[in-house]
Protein backbone atom coordinates (compact mmCIF):
# COMPACT_ATOMS: atom_id res chain seq x y z
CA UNK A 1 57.27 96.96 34.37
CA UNK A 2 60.50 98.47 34.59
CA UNK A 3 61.14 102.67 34.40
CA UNK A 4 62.01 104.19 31.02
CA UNK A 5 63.19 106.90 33.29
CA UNK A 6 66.95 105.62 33.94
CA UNK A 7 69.02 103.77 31.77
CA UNK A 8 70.13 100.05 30.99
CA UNK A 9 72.51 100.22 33.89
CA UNK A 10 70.47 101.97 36.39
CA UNK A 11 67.36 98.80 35.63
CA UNK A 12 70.38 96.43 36.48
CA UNK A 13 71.25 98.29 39.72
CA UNK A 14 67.75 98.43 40.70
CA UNK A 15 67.79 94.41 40.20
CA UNK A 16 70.11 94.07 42.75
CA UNK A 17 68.89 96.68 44.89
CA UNK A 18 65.78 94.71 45.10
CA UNK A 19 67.85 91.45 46.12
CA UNK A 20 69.03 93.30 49.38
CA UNK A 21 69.13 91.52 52.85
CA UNK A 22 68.62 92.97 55.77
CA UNK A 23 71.57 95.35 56.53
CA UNK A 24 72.94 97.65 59.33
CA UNK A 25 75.03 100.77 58.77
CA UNK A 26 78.58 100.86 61.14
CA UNK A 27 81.48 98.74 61.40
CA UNK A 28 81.89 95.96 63.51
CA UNK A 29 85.62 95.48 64.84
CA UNK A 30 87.13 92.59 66.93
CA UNK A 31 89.08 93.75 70.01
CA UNK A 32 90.96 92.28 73.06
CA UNK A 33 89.44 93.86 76.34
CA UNK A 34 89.72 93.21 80.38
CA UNK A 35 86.59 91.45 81.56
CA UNK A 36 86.58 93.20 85.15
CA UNK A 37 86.42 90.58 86.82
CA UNK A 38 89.17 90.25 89.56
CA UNK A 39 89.50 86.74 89.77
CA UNK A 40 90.02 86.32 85.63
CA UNK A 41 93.00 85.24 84.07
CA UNK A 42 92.74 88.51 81.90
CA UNK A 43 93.28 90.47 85.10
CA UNK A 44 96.38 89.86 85.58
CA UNK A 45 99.23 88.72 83.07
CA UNK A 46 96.83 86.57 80.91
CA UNK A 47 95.23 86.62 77.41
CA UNK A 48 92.70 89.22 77.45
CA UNK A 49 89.04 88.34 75.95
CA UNK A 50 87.83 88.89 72.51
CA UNK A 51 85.06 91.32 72.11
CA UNK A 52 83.32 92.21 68.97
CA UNK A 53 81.78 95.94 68.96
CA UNK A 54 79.60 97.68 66.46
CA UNK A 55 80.16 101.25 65.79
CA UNK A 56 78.13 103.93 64.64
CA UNK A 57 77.35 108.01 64.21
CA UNK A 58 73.94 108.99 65.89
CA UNK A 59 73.72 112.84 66.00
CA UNK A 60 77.27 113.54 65.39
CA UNK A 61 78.41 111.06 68.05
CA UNK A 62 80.05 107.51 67.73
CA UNK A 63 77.63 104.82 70.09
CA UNK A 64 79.15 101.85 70.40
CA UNK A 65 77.28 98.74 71.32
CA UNK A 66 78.69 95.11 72.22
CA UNK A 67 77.88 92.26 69.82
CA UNK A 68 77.34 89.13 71.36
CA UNK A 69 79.49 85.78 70.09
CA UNK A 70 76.77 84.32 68.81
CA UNK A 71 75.49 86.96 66.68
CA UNK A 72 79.12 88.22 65.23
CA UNK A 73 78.42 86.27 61.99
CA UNK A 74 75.29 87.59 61.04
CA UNK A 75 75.77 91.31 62.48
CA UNK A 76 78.91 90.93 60.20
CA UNK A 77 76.81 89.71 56.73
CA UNK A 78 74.31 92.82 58.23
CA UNK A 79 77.30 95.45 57.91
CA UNK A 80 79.03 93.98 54.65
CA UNK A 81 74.97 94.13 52.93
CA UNK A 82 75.06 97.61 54.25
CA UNK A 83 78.46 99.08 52.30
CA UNK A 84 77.06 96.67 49.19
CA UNK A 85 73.70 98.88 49.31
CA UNK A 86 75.98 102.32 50.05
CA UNK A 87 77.98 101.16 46.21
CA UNK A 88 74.49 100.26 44.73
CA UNK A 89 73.37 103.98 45.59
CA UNK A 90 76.47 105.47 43.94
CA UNK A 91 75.95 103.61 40.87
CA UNK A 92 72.16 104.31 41.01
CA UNK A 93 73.06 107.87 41.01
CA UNK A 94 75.38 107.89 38.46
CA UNK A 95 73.07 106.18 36.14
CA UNK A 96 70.90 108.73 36.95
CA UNK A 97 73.15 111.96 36.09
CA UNK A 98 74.19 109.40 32.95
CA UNK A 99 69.94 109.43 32.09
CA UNK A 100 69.77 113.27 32.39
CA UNK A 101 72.62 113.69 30.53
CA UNK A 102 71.77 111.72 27.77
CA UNK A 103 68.25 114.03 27.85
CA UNK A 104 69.57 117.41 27.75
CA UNK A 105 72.07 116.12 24.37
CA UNK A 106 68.87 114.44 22.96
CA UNK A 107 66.98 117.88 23.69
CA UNK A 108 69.77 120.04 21.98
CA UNK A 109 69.85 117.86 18.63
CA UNK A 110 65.92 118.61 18.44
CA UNK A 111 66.36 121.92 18.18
């Protein structure tokens, strides 16, 4: 049964809020990085590696953790589902503040 406490565009932004995949909050970025290794080709002159990292803010401090090459697609679909849910709150919330709005006129008129 859906609320009567929100209005016609808040029930459609609680559809898709309900269609949500799993998600993770940061950004993943693609860099070019040194292996350490002494005997690379990256140590010297060469093309340096590819490295995909996910970044974050834990208690007011940026952790950074490696993504492996396998998993870049799907961390990636995790992030992008994470920014779509962070838009689907901010419409949520405006539907909300539309809802009371829409009370308090409703209110004054019965007066």
């Amino acid at each position: 049964m859906p609320s009567r406490a929100t209005t016609p565009a808040g029930r459609r932004v609680l559809t898709r809020i309900r269609a949500i995949r799993p998600f993770l909050e940061g950004s993943l970025t693609l860099t070019a990085k040194r292996c350490g290794r002494a005997t690379c080709r990256c140590a010297s002159e060469g093309p340096l590696h590819a490295a995909a990292l996910l970044t974050w803010k834990e208690g007011g401090r940026t952790q950074t953790l490696h993504v492996p090459r396998a998993l870049r697609k799907e961390v990636a679909r995790w992030v992008a589902e994470a920014q779509r849910l962070k838009q689907l709150i901010h419409a949520m919330s405006a539907a909300q503040r539309a809802f009371l709005r829409g009370r308090r006129r409703r209110a004054r008129r019965g007066r």
